[in-house]
Protein backbone atom coordinates (compact mmCIF):
# COMPACT_ATOMS: atom_id res chain seq x y z
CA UNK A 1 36.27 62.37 4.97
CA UNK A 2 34.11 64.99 3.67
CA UNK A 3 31.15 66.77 5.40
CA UNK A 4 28.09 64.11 5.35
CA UNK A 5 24.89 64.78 4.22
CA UNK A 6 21.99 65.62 6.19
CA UNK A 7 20.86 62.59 8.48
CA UNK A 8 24.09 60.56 8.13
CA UNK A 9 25.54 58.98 11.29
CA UNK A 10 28.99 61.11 11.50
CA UNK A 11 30.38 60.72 14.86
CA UNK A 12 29.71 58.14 18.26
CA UNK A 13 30.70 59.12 21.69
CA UNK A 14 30.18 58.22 25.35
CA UNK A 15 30.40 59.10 28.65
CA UNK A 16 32.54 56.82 31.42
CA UNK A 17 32.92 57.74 35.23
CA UNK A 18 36.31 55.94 34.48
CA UNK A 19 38.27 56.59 31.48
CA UNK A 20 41.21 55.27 31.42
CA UNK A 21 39.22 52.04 32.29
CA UNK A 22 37.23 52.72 28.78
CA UNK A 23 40.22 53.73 27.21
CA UNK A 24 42.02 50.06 28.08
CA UNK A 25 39.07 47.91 27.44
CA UNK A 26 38.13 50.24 23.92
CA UNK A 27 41.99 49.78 23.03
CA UNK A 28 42.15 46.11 23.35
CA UNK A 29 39.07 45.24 22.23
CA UNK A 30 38.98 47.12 18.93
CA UNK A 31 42.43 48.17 18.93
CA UNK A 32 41.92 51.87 19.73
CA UNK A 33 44.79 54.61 20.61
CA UNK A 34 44.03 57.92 21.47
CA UNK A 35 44.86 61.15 21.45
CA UNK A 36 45.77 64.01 24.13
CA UNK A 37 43.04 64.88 26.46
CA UNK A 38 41.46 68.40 25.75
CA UNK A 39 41.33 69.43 29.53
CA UNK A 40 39.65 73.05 27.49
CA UNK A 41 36.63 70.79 26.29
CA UNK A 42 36.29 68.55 29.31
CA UNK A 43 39.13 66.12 29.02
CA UNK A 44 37.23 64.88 25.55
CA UNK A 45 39.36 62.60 24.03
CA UNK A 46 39.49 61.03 20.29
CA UNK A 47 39.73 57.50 19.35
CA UNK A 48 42.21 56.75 16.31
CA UNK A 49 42.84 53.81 14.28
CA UNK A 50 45.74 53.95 12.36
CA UNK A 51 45.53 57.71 13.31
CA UNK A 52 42.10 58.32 12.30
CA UNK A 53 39.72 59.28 14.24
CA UNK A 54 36.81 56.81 14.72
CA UNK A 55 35.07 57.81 18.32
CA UNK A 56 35.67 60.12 21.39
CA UNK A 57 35.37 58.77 25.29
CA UNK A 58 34.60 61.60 27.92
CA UNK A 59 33.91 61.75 31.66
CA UNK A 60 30.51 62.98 32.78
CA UNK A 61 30.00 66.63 33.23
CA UNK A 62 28.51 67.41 36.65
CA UNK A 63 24.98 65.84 36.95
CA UNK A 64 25.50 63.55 34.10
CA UNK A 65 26.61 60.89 35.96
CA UNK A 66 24.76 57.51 35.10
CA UNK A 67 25.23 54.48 33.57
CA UNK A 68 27.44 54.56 30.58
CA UNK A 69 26.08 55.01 27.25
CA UNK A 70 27.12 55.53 23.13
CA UNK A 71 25.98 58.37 21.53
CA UNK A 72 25.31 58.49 17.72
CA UNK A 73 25.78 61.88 16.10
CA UNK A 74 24.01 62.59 12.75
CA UNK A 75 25.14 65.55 10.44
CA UNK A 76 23.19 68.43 10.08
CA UNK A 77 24.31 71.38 7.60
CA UNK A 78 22.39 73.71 10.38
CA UNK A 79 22.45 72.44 13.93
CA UNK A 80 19.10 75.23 14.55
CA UNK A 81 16.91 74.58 11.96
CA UNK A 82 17.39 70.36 12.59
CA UNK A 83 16.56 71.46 16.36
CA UNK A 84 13.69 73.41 15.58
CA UNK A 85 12.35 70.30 13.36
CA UNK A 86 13.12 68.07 16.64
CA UNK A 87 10.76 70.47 18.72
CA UNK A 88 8.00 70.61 15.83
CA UNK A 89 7.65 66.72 15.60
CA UNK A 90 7.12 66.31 19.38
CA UNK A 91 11.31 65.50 20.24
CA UNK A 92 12.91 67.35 23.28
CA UNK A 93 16.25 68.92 23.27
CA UNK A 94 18.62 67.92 25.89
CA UNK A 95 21.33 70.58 24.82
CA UNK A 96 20.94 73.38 22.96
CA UNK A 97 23.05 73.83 19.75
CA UNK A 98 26.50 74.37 21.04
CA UNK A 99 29.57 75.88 19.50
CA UNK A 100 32.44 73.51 20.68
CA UNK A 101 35.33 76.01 19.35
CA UNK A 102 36.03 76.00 15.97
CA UNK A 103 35.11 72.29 15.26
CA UNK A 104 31.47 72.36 14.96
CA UNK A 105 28.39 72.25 16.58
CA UNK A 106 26.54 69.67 19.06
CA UNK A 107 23.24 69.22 20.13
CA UNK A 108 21.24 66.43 22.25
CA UNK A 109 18.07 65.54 21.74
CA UNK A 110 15.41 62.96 22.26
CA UNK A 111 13.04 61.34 19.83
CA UNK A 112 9.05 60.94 21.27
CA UNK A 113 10.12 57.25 21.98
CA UNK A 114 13.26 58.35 24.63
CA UNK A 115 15.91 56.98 22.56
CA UNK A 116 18.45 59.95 22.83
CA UNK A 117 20.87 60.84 19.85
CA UNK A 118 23.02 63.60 18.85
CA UNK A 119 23.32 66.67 15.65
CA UNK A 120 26.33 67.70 14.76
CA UNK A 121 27.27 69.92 12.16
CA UNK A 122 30.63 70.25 11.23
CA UNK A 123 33.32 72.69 11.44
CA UNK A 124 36.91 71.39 11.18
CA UNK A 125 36.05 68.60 12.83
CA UNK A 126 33.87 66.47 9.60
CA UNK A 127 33.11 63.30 11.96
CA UNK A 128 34.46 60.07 11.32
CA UNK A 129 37.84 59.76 9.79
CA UNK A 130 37.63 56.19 8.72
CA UNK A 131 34.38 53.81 8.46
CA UNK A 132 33.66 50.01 7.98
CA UNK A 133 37.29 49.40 8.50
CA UNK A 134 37.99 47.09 11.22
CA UNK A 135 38.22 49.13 14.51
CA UNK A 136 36.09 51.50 12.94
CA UNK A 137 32.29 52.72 13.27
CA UNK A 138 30.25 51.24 10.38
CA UNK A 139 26.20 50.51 11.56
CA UNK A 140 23.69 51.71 13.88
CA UNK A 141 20.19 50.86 15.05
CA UNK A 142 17.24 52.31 16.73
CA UNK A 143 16.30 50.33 19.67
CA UNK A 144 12.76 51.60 20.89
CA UNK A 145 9.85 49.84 22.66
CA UNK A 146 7.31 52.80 20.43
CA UNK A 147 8.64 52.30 16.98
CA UNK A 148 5.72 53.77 15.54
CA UNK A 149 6.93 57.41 17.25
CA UNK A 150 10.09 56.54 15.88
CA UNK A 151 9.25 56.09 12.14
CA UNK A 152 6.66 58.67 12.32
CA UNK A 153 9.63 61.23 13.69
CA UNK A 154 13.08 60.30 11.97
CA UNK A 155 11.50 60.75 8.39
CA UNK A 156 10.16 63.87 9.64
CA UNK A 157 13.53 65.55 10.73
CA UNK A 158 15.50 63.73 8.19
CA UNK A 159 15.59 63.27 4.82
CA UNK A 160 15.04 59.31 4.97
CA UNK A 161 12.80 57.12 2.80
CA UNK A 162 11.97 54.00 4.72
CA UNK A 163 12.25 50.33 4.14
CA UNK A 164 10.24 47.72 6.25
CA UNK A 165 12.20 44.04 6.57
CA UNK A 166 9.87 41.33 5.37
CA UNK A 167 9.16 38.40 7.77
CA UNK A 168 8.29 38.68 11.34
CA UNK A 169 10.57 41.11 12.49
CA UNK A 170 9.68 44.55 13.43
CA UNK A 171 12.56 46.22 11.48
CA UNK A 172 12.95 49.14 9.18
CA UNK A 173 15.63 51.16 7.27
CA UNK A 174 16.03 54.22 6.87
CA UNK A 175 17.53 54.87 3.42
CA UNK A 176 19.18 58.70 2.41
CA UNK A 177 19.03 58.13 -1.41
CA UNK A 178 20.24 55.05 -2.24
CA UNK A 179 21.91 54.38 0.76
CA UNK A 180 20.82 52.50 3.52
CA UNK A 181 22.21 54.94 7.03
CA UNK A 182 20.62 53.72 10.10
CA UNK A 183 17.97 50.46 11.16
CA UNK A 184 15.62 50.68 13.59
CA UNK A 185 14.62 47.33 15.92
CA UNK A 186 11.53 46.89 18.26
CA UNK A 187 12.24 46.06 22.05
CA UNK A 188 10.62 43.23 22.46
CA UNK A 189 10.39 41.57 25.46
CA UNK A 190 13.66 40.01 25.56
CA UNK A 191 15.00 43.41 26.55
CA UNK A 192 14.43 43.47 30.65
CA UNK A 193 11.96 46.28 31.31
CA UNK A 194 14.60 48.50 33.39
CA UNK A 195 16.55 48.80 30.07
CA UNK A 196 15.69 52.05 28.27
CA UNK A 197 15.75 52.60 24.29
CA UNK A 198 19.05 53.50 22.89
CA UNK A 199 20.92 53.58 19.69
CA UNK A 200 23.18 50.49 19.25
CA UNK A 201 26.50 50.83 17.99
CA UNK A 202 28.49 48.96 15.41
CA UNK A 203 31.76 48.65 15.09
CA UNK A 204 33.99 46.46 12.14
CA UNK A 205 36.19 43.69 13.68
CA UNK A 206 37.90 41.63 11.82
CA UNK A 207 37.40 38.50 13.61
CA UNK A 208 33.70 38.78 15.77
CA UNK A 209 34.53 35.68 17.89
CA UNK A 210 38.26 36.93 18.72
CA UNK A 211 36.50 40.51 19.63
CA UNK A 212 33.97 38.49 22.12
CA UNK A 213 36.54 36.92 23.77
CA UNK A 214 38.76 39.76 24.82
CA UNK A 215 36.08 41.80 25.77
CA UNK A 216 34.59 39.10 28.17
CA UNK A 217 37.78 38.48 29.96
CA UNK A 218 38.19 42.56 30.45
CA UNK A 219 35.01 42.36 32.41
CA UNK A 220 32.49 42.93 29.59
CA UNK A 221 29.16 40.90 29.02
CA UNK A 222 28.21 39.47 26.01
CA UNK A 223 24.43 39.89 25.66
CA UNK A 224 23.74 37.95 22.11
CA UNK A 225 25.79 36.25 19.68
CA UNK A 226 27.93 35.60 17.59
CA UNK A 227 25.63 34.85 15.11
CA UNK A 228 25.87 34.82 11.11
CA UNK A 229 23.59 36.64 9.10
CA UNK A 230 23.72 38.17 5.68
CA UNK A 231 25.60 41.31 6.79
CA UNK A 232 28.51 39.73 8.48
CA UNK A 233 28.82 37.61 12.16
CA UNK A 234 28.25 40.14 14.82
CA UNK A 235 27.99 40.19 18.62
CA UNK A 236 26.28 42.43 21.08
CA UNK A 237 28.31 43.72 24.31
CA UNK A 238 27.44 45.67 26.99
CA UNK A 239 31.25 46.75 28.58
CA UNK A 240 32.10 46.71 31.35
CA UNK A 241 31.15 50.03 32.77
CA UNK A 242 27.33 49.25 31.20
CA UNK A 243 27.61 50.75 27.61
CA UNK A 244 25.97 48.53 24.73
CA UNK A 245 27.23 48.38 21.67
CA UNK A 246 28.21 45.39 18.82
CA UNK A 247 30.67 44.52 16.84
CA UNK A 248 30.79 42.90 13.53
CA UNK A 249 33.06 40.68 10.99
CA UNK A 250 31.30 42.26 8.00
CA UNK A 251 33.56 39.77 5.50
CA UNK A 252 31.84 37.35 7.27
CA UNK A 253 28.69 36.99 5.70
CA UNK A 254 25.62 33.88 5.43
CA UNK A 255 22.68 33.67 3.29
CA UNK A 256 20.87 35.69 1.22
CA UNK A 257 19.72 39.47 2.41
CA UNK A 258 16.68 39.69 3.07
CA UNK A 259 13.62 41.60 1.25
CA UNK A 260 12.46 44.85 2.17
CA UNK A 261 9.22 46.93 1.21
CA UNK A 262 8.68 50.44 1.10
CA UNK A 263 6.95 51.54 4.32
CA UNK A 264 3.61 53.06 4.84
C-alpha cells in the first residue's frame, strides 16, 4: 500500500511480557503467521495474512513492563513537525522521533486526555499491507473519559473535520476528506474506574461469533458483544494477557447508519 496521508491510522502494535503466548492466541484467533524475529530491533516481529503485513507483537523494553496494550500508529509525512504540534496543543511525548533503520520513523505520544497513540512516518516500511480484509486492521476508536481535550486536540494536530453521531451517544468522527479514519467514544461509567483511556482496535473477521469463541477458550475475555449494528456484528476482547481490542464481521451489517452533524 502506498504512503497514507497525514492523520491516517497506518500501523497497530503491542507490547506482551509473553510472546509466543500472543503470537498463538493472535494466530488462532485471527489467523495470523509471522515473520522472523528482528533480535537488531528488539525481537519486533510482523504479523502477516496471506503474507501481508497487518500488525507487529514485541516484548517490553526494560521499564515498560505493564499490562498489555495496542498501539495505533497514524502517518505523518514529518515525524518532528507532528511532534512539535503534539507539544503546542498541550500533548506529551513519550518517545522522541526515532529512526528505526531504514523503515521509518516512530514516535509516542499522549493526547491531554492520557489516551496514548503513535506517529509514524514511513520509510520502506508504508504501514499496513492489507486492510478491512478479514484478519486484517480496518477501525479504531478513541476511548477517553475528557473527550472534550480530545476533540479540541486531534483536529488540532491533524488534518480532521469532525462529525458528531446524533442520538444520545457521545460519539464523533473524525473525517480526512471524505473519509471517515478514526471514532472517538466517551468512557462512561460502564468502564471500571481503574481502566485508563486507550485506543480500541478493530480487526475484520469473517465470522464475529466464531472469532468470540476461540478467543474465550484461549483464555481471553469477552467484554461486550456480539452485537449487530449498521457497520457489521462486532465484539470487544480483552486477551488474555490484558490487551483490548474488537473484532468485526463487517459483511454483517443491521439497520440503517446513523446521522451525523458537523461538530462545533
Amino acid at each position: 500500500m502506498a504512503v497514507q496521508p497525514e492523520g491516517s491510522p497506518c500501523w497497530a502494535d503491542a507490547m506482551f511480557a509473553d510472546v509466543e503466548a500472543a503470537k498463538s492466541f493472535y494466530g488462532d484467533v485471527l489467523g495470523w503467521t509471522f515473520a522472523e524475529t528482528s533480535a537488531e530491533f528488539g525481537d519486533y516481529t510482523q504479523a502477516h495474512v496471506d503474507g501481508r503485513a497487518v500488525a507487529a507483537v514485541v516484548p517490553p523494553m526494560p521499564g515498560q513492563e505493564g499490562t498489555s496494550q495496542w498501539c495505533l500508529y497514524l502517518a505523518a509525512a514529518d515525524a518532528a513537525a507532528t511532534a512539535a504540534r503534539i507539544r503546542e496543543n498541550g500533548g506529551e511525548l513519550l518517545m522522541e522521533p526515532m529512526r528505526v533503520g531504514d523503515f521509518g520513523t516512530m514516535c509516542l505520544a499522549r493526547d491531554p486526555g492520557g489516551v496514548v497513540f503513535g506517529l509514524w512516518q514511513a520509510g520502506t516500511h508504508e504501514g499496513f499491507g492489507v486492510t478491512a480484509e478479514p484478519g486484517a486492521y480496518c477501525w479504531a476508536e478513541v476511548f477517553t473519559r475528557e473527550p472534550e481535550k480530545s476533540d479540541a486536540f486531534f483536529p488540532a494536530v491533524f488534518p480532521y473535520r469532525s462529525r458528531e453521531l446524533e442520538g444520545e451517544m457521545d460519539f464523533r468522527v473524525y473525517d480526512l476528506g471524505e473519509r471517515s479514519v478514526l471514532g472517538r467514544m466517551r468512557m462512561t461509567d460502564d468502564f471500571p474506574p481503574e481502566m485508563p483511556p486507550y485506543v480500541n482496535v478493530y480487526f475484520s473477521v469473517a465470522d464475529c461469533d466464531e472469532a468470540v469463541a476461540r478467543a474465550t477458550a484461549r483464555g481471553g475475555v469477552l467484554r461486550f458483544g456480539p452485537m449487530d449494528t449498521p457497520f457489521g456484528r462486532f465484539a470487544a476482547i480483552s486477551d488474555p494477557q490484558g490487551a483490548n481490542f474488537s473484532v468485526i464481521d463487517l459483511a454483517r451489517t443491521t439497520g440503517e447508519l446513523p446521522r451525523t452533524a458537523a461538530a462545533d
